[in-house]
C-alpha atoms as a PDB file:
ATOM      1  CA  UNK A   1       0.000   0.000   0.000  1.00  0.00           C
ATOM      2  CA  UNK A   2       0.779   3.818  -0.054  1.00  0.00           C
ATOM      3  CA  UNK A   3       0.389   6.486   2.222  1.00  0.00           C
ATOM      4  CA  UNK A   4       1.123   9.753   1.918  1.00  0.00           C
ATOM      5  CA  UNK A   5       0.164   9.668  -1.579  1.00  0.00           C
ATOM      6  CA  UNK A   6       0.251  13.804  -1.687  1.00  0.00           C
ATOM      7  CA  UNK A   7       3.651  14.041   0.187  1.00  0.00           C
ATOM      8  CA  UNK A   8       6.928  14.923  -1.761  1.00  0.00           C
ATOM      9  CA  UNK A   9       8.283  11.682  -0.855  1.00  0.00           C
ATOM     10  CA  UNK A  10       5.440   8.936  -0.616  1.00  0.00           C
ATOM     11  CA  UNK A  11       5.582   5.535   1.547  1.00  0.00           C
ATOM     12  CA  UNK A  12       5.017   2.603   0.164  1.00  0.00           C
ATOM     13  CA  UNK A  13       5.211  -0.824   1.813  1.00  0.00           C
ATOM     14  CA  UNK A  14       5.235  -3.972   0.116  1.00  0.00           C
ATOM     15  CA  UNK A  15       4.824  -7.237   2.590  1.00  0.00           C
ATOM     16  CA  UNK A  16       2.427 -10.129   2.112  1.00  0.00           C
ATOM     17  CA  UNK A  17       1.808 -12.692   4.817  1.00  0.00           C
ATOM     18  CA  UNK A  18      -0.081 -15.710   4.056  1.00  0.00           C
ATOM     19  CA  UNK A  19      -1.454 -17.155   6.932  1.00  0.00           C
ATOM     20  CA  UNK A  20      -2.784 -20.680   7.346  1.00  0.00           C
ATOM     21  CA  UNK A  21      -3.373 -23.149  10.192  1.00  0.00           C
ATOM     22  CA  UNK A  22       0.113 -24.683   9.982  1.00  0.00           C
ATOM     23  CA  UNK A  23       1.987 -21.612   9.932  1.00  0.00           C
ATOM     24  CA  UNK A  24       2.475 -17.952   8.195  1.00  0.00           C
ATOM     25  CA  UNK A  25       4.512 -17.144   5.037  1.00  0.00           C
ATOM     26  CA  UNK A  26       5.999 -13.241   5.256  1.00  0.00           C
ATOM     27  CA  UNK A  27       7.638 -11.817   2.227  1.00  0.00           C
ATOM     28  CA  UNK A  28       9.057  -8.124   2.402  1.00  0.00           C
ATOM     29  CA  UNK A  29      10.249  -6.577  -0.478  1.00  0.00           C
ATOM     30  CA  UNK A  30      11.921  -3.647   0.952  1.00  0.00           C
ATOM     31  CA  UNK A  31      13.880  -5.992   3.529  1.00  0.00           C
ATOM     32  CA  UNK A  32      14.265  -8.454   1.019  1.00  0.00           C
ATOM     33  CA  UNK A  33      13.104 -11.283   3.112  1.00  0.00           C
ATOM     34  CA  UNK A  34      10.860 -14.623   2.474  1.00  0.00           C
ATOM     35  CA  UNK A  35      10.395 -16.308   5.834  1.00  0.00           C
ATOM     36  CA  UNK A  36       8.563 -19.359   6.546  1.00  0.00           C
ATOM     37  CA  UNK A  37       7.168 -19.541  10.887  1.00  0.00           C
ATOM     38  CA  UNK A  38       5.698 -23.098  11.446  1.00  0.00           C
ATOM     39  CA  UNK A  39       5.749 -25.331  14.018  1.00  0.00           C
ATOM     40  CA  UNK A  40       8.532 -27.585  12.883  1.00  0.00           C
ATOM     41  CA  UNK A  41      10.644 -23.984  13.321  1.00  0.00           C
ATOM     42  CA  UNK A  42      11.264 -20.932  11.062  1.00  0.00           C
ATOM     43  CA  UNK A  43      12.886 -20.609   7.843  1.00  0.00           C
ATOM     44  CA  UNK A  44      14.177 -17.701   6.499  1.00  0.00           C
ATOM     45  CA  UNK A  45      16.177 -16.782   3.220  1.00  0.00           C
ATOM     46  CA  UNK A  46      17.384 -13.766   1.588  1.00  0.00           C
ATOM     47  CA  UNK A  47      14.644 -12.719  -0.464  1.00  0.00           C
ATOM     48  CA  UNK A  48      14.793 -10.272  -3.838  1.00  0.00           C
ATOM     49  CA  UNK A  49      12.864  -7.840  -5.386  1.00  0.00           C
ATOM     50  CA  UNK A  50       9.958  -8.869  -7.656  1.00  0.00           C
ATOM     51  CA  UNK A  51      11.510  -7.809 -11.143  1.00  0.00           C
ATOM     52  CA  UNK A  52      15.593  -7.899 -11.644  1.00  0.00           C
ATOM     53  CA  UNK A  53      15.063  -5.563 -14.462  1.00  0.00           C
ATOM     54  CA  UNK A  54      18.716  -5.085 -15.233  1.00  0.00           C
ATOM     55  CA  UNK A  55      19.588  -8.968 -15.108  1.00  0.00           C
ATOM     56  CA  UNK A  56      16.448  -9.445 -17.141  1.00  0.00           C
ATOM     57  CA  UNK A  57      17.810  -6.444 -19.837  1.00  0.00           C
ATOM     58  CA  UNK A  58      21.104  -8.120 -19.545  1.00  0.00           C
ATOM     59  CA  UNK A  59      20.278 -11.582 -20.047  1.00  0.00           C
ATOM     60  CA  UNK A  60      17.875 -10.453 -23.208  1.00  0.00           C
ATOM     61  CA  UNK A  61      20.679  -8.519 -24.675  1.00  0.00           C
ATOM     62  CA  UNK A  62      23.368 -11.031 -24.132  1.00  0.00           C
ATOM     63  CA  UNK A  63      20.720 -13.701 -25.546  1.00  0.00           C
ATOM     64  CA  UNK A  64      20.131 -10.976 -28.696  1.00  0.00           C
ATOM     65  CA  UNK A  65      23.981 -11.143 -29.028  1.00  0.00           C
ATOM     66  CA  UNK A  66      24.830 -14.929 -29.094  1.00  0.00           C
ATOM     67  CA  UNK A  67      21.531 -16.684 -30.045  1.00  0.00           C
ATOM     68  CA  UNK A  68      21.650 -18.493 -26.951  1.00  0.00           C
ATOM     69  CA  UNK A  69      18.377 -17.665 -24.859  1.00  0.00           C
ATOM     70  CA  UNK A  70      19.002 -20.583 -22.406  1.00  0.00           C
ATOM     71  CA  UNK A  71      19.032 -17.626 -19.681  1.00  0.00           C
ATOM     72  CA  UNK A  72      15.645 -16.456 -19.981  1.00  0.00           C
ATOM     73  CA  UNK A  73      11.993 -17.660 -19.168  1.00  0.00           C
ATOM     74  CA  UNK A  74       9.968 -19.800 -21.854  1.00  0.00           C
ATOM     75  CA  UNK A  75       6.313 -20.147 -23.052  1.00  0.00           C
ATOM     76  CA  UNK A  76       6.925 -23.296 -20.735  1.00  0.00           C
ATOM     77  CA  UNK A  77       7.669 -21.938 -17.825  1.00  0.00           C
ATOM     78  CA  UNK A  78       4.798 -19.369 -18.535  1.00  0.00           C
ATOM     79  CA  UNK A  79       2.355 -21.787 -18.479  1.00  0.00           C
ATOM     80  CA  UNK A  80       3.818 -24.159 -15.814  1.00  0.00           C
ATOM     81  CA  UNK A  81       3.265 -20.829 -13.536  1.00  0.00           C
ATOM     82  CA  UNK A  82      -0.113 -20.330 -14.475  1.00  0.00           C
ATOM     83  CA  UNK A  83      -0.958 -23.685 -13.826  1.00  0.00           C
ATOM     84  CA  UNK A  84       0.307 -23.950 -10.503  1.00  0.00           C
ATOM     85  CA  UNK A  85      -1.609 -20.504 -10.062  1.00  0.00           C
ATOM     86  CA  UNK A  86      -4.967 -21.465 -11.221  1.00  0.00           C
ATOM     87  CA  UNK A  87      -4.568 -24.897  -9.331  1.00  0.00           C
ATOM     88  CA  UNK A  88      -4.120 -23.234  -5.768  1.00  0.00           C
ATOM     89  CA  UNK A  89      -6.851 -20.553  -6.478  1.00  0.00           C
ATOM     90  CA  UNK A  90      -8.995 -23.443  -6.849  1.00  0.00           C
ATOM     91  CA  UNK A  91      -7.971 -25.218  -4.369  1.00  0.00           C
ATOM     92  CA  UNK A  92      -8.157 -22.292  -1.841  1.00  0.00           C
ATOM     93  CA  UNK A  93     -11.678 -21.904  -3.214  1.00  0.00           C
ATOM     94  CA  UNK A  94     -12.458 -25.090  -2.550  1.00  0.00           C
ATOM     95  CA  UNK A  95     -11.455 -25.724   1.009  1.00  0.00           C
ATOM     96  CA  UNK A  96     -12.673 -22.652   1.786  1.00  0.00           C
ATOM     97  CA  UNK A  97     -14.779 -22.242   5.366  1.00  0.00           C
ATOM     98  CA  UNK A  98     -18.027 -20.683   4.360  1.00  0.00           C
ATOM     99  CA  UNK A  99     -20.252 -19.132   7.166  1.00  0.00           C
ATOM    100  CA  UNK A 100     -23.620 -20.976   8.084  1.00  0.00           C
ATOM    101  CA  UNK A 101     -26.842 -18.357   7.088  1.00  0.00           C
END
């Protein structure tokens, strides 16, 4: 979100938590942080921002230069991520609690 919106120099904060019955999921983008709290322990790894946009400039340059795109995404992967997308919206739909009328 973003506050401040009218300042000079606006705040913006970028952390999702996902937060189920077997533990919570907290990415920060500013901190750079993807942490995993369970009950098995925590895990936590150096995280990255969403888009590398120079590695991704690089890599399509490089793979402009040479012919060798082995570097960057495919259709493939596109779709492998969509899948995986659409399967645990549905899924989340699914086993979702309603609330009795």
């Amino acid at each position: 979100f973003t506050f401040c919106h009218t300042a000079k120099d606006p705040v913006n904060t970028f952390t999702y938590h996902l937060i189920g019955d077997g533990g919570v999921i907290r990415y920060d983008r500013d901190g750079y942080v993807l942490e995993l709290r369970n009950g098995q322990g925590n895990q936590r790894v150096p995280g990255a921002s969403e888009k590398n946009f120079v590695g991704m400039y690089s890599e399509f340059a490089r793979a402009m230069q040479t012919g060798d795109a082995s570097g960057l995404p495919t259709a493939h992967d596109g779709i492998i991520a969509t899948m995986i997308a659409w399967q645990g919206t549905h899924e989340a739909i699914a086993q979702r609690i309603r609330p009795s009328a």
